[in-house]
Protein backbone atom coordinates (compact mmCIF):
# COMPACT_ATOMS: atom_id res chain seq x y z
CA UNK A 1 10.87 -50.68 80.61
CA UNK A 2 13.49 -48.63 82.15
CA UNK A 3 16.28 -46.47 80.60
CA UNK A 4 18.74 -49.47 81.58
CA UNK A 5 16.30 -51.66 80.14
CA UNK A 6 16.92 -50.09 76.52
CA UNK A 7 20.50 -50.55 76.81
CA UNK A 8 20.80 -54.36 78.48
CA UNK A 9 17.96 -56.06 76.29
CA UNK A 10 19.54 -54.95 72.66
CA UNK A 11 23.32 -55.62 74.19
CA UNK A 12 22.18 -59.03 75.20
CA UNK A 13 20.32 -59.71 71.85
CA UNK A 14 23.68 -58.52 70.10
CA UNK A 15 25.69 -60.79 72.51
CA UNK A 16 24.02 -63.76 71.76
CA UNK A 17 22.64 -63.46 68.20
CA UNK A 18 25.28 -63.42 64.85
CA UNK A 19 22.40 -63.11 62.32
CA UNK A 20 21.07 -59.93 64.47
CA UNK A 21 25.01 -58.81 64.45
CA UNK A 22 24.98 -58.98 60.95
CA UNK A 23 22.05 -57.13 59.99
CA UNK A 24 22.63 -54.45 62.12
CA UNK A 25 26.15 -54.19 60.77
CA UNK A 26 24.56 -54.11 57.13
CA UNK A 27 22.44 -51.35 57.90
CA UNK A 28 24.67 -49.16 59.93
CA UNK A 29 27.89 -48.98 57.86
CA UNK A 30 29.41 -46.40 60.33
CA UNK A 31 28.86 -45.11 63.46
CA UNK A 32 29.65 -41.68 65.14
CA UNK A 33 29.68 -41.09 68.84
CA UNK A 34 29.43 -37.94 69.91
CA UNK A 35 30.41 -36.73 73.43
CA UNK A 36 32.14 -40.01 74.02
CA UNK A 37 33.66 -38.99 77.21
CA UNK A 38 29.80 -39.48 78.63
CA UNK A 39 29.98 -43.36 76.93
CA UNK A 40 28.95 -46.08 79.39
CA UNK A 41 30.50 -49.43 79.50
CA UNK A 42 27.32 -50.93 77.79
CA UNK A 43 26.28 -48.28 75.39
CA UNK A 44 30.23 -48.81 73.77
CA UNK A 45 29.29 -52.20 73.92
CA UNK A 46 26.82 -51.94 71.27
CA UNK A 47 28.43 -50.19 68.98
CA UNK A 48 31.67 -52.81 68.93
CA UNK A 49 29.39 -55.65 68.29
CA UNK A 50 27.76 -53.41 65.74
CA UNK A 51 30.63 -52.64 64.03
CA UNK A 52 31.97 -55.81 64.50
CA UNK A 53 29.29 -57.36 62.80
CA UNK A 54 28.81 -61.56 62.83
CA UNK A 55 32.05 -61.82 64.07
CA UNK A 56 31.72 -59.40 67.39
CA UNK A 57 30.70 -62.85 69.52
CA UNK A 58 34.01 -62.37 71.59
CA UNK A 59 33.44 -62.57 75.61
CA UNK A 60 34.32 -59.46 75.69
CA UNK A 61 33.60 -56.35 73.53
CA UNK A 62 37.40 -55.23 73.95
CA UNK A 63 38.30 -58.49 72.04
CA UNK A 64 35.99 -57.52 69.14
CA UNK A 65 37.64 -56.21 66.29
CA UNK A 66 36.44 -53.27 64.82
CA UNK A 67 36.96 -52.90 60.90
CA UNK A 68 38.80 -49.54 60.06
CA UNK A 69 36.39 -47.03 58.81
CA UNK A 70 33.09 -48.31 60.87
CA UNK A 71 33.60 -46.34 64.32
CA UNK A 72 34.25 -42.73 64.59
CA UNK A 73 34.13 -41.27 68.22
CA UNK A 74 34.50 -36.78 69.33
CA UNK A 75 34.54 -36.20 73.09
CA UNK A 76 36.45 -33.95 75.89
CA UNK A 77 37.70 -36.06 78.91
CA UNK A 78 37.48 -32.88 80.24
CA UNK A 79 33.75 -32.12 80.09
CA UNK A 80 32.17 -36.13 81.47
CA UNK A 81 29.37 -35.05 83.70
CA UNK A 82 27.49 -38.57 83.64
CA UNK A 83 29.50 -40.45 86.15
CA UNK A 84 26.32 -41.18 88.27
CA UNK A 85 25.13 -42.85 85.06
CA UNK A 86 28.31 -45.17 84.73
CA UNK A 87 30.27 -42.93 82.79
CA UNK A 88 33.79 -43.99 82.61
CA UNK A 89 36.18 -41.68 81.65
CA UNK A 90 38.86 -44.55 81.70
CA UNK A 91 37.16 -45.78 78.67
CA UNK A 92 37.54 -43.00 76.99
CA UNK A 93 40.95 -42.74 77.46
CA UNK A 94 41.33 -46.75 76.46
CA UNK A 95 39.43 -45.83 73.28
CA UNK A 96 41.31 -42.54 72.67
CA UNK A 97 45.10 -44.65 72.21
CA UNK A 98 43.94 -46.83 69.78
């Protein structure tokens, strides 16, 4: 397996699966992202439908609600040095208004 490999195969699972969302959400009651401003498109993914728990089955991870409390993010749009790994500062800014 490949780096991207470790990212697609547990987004899919978490995609697909409400009793895996659920668990997951059980055992992780929040979650902190550090250096946020590096977040990927799929790595922010995962935590949504974590944090989301059974109900994060929308399309879309935007359209998953995230309970107050669960997700806690800390990053610098100006330090992002992983564009070449998808990187998306524009995220970052998307999550940083809400």
């Amino acid at each position: 397996m490949e780096f991207h490999d470790l990212l697609v195969l547990p987004r899919d699972l978490l995609r697909r699966d409400a009793g895996v969302r659920a668990a997951v959400h059980e055992d992780y009651q929040r979650l902190l992202l550090d250096e946020f401003q590096d977040t990927d498109p799929i790595q922010i993914e995962l935590a949504a439908r974590i944090c989301g728990g059974a109900d994060a089955g929308a399309p879309r991870w935007q359209e998953v609600h995230l309970p107050p409390g669960r997700l806690f993010v800390v990053g610098d749009s100006k330090q992002s040095i992983y564009r070449f790994r998808r990187a998306d500062i524009a995220t970052y800014l998307e999550q940083s208004e809400k």
